[in-house]
Protein backbone atom coordinates (compact mmCIF):
# COMPACT_ATOMS: atom_id res chain seq x y z
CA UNK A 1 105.79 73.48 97.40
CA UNK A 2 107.53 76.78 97.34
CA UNK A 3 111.27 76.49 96.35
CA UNK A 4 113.48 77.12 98.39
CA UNK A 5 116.46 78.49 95.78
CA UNK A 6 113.73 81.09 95.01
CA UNK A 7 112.96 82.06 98.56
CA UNK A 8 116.81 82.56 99.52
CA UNK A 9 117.65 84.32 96.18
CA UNK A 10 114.70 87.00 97.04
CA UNK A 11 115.81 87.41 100.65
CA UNK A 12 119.34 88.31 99.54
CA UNK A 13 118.48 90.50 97.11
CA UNK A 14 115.78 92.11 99.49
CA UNK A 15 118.66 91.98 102.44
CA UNK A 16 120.76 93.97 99.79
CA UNK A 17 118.23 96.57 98.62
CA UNK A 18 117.25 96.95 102.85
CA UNK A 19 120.90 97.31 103.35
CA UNK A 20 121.51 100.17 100.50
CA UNK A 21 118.46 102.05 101.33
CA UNK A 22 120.04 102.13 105.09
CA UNK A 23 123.21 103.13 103.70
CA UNK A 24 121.83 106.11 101.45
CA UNK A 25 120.12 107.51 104.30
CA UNK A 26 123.11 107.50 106.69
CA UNK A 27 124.99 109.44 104.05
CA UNK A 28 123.28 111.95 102.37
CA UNK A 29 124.49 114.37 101.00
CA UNK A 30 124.91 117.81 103.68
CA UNK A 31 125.85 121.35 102.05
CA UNK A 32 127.24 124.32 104.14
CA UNK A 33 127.32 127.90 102.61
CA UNK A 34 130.71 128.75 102.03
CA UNK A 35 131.90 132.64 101.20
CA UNK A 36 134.21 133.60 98.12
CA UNK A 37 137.86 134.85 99.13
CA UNK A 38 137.17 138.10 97.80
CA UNK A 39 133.56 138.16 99.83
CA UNK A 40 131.14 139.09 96.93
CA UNK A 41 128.85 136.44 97.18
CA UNK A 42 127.91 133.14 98.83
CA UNK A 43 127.35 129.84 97.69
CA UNK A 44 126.63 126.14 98.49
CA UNK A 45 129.57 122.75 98.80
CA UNK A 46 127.84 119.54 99.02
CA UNK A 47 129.89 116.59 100.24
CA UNK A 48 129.77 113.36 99.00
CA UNK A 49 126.59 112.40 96.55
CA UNK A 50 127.23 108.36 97.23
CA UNK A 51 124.32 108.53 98.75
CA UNK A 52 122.26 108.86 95.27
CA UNK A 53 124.20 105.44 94.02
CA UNK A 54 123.18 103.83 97.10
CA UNK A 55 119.61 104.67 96.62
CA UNK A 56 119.58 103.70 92.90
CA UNK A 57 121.26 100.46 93.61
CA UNK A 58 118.30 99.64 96.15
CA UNK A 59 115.83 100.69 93.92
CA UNK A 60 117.29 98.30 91.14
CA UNK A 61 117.92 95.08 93.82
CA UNK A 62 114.52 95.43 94.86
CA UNK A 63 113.00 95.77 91.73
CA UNK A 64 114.83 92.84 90.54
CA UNK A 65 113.41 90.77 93.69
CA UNK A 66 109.73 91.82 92.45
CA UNK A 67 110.30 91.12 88.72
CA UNK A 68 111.50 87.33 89.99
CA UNK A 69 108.66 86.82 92.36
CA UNK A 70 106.42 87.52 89.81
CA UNK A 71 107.59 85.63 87.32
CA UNK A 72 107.92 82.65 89.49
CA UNK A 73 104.08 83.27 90.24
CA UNK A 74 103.37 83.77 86.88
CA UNK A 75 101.92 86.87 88.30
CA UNK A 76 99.13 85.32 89.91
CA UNK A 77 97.11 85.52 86.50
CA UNK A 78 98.62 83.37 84.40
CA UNK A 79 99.26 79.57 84.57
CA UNK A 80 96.99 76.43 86.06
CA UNK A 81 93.70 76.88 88.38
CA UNK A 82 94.78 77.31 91.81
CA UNK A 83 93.05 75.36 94.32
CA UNK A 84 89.79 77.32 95.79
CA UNK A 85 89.99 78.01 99.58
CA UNK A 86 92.01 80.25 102.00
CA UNK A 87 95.32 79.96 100.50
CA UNK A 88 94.14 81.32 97.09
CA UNK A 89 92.64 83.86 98.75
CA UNK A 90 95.27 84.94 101.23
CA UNK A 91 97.45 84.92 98.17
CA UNK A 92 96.01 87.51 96.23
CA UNK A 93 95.35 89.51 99.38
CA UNK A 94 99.42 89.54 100.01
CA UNK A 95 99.75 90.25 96.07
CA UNK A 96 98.14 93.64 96.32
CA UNK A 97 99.28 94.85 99.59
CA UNK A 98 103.03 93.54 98.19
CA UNK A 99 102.61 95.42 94.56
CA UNK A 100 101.49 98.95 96.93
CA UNK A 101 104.05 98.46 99.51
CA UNK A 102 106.28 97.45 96.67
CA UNK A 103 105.56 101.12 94.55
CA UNK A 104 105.76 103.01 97.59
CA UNK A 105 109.46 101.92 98.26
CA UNK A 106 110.42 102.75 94.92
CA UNK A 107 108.59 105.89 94.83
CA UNK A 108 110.69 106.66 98.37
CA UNK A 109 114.12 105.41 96.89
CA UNK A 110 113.73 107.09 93.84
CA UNK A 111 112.25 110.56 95.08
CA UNK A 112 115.39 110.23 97.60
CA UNK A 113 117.92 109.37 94.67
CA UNK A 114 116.80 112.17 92.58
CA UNK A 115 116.16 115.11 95.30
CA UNK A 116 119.47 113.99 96.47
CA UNK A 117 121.40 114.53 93.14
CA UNK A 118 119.93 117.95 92.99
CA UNK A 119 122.96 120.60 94.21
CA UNK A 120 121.19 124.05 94.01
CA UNK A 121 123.59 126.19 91.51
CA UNK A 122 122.75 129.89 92.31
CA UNK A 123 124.64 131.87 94.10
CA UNK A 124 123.93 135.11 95.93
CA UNK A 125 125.47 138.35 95.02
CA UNK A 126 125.45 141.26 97.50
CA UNK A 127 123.20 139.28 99.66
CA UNK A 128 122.87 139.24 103.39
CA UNK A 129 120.11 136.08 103.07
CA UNK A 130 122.36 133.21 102.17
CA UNK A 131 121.22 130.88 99.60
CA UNK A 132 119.01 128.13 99.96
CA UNK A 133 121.14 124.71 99.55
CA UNK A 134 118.77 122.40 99.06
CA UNK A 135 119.08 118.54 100.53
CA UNK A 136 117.23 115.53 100.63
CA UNK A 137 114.81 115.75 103.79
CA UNK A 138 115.73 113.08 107.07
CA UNK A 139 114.20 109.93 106.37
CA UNK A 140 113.09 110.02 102.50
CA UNK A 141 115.47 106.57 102.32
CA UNK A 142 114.81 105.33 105.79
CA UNK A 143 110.71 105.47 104.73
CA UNK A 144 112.15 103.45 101.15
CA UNK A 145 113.94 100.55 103.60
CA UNK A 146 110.76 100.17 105.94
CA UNK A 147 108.53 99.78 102.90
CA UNK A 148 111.59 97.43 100.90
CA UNK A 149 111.28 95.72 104.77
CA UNK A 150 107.33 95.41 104.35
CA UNK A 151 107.67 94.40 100.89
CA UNK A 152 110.07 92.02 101.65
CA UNK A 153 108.05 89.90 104.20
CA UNK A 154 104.98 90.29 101.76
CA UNK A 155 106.30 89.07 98.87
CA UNK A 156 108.06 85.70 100.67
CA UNK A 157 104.41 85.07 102.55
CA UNK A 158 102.95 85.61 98.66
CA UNK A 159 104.74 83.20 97.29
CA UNK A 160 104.54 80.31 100.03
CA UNK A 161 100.72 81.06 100.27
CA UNK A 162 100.85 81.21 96.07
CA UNK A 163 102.21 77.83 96.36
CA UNK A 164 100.40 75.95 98.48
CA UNK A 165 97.26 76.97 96.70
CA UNK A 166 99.01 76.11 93.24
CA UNK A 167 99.29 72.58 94.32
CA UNK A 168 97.65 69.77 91.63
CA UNK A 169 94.17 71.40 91.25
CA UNK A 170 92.13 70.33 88.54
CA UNK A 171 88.65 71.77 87.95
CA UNK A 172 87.01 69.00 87.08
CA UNK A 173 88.49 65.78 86.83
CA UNK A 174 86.02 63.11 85.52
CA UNK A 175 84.72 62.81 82.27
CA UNK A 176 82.39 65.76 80.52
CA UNK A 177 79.36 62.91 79.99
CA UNK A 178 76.61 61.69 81.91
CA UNK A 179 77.51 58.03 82.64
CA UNK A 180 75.54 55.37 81.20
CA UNK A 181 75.79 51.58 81.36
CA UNK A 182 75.64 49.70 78.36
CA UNK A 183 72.36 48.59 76.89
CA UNK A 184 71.67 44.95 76.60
C-alpha cells in the first residue's frame, strides 16, 4: 500500500514549488529606461529581482519532491518483481510522462530564474534608439507551475499505481523440481 507520510510530504513540497513558481511570475522583474541628469545617455533600472529566488526555490522544492518519489520507488528499476498486469504497466507509463513533464518544469523555472537575473548593462551614448532592457518574457514561470502542476498529479498517481503493483509478487513460488513420489 502506498504510504501515506510519503504522499502528504510530496504534495507539500509540490504545493510549495506550485506556489513559488506562481509567485516568480507575478513579480518579475520590469525595467524602464531612465535618462542621466546631465542627458548624455540612457540606460535601464530594474526593480526588484525576488522573482529569480522565487524561481530557484521552486526549482529546488520540486526537485526535492522527484528525488523522494524516486527513491521511495526505488526508481522503478530496482527492488522486488512487481506483479504483472495493468498496474505495472500503468506505472511505468506515469514514470515517463512524470520524468518529461518533470524536466520540462525545471527547464521553465530555471530558463525563467536565469533570463530573469540577466539586467542588460549597456548604455546608449548620443542615442535617439533607447536601449534594449531585456526581461524575462510573460509566462516563462507560469509554463514552470503548470508543468510542476502536471508533474505533481503524475508523480502521486506513479506511486499509488507503483504500489499496488509492488504488492507480495513472487515469480515463482514452488519448488525448482519436478515432483516425484517416493519409490517403494
Amino acid at each position: 500500500m502506498a504510504s501515506k507520510l510519503l504522499m502528504a510530504v510530496l504534495f507539500i513540497f509540490d504545493l510549495i514549488a506550485f506556489s513559488l513558481a506562481v509567485a516568480a511570475e507575478q513579480r518579475r522583474s520590469t525595467a524602464t529606461v531612465k535618462q542621466d541628469p546631465e542627458v548624455e545617455y540612457n540606460y535601464c533600472v530594474y526593480d526588484s529581482d525576488i522573482s529569480t529566488g522565487f524561481g530557484v526555490g521552486a526549482f529546488l522544492f520540486l526537485m526535492a519532491s522527484q528525488v523522494l518519489i524516486m527513491v521511495a520507488s526505488q526508481c522503478f528499476c530496482f527492488g522486488s518483481a512487481l506483479k504483472p498486469g495493468g498496474s505495472r504497466a500503468f506505472a511505468l507509463i506515469l514514470l515517463i510522462i512524470c520524468w518529461v513533464s518533470f524536466l520540462i518544469a525545471e527547464a521553465c523555472l530555471l530558463a525563467g530564474s536565469v533570463r530573469n537575473a540577466y539586467h542588460t548593462k549597456y548604455r546608449t551614448i548620443f542615442s535617439e534608439n533607447p536601449p534594449s532592457c531585456e526581461t524575462v518574457r510573460k509566462g516563462v514561470f507560469a509554463a514552470g507551475a503548470s508543468f510542476v502542476f502536471f508533474t505533481s498529479i503524475l508523480s502521486q498517481f506513479y506511486y499509488i499505481s507503483f504500489s499496488k503493483a509492488r504488492g507480495s509478487f513472487e515469480p515463482y513460488g514452488g519448488e525448482a523440481s519436478v515432483g516425484l513420489g517416493p519409490y517403494k
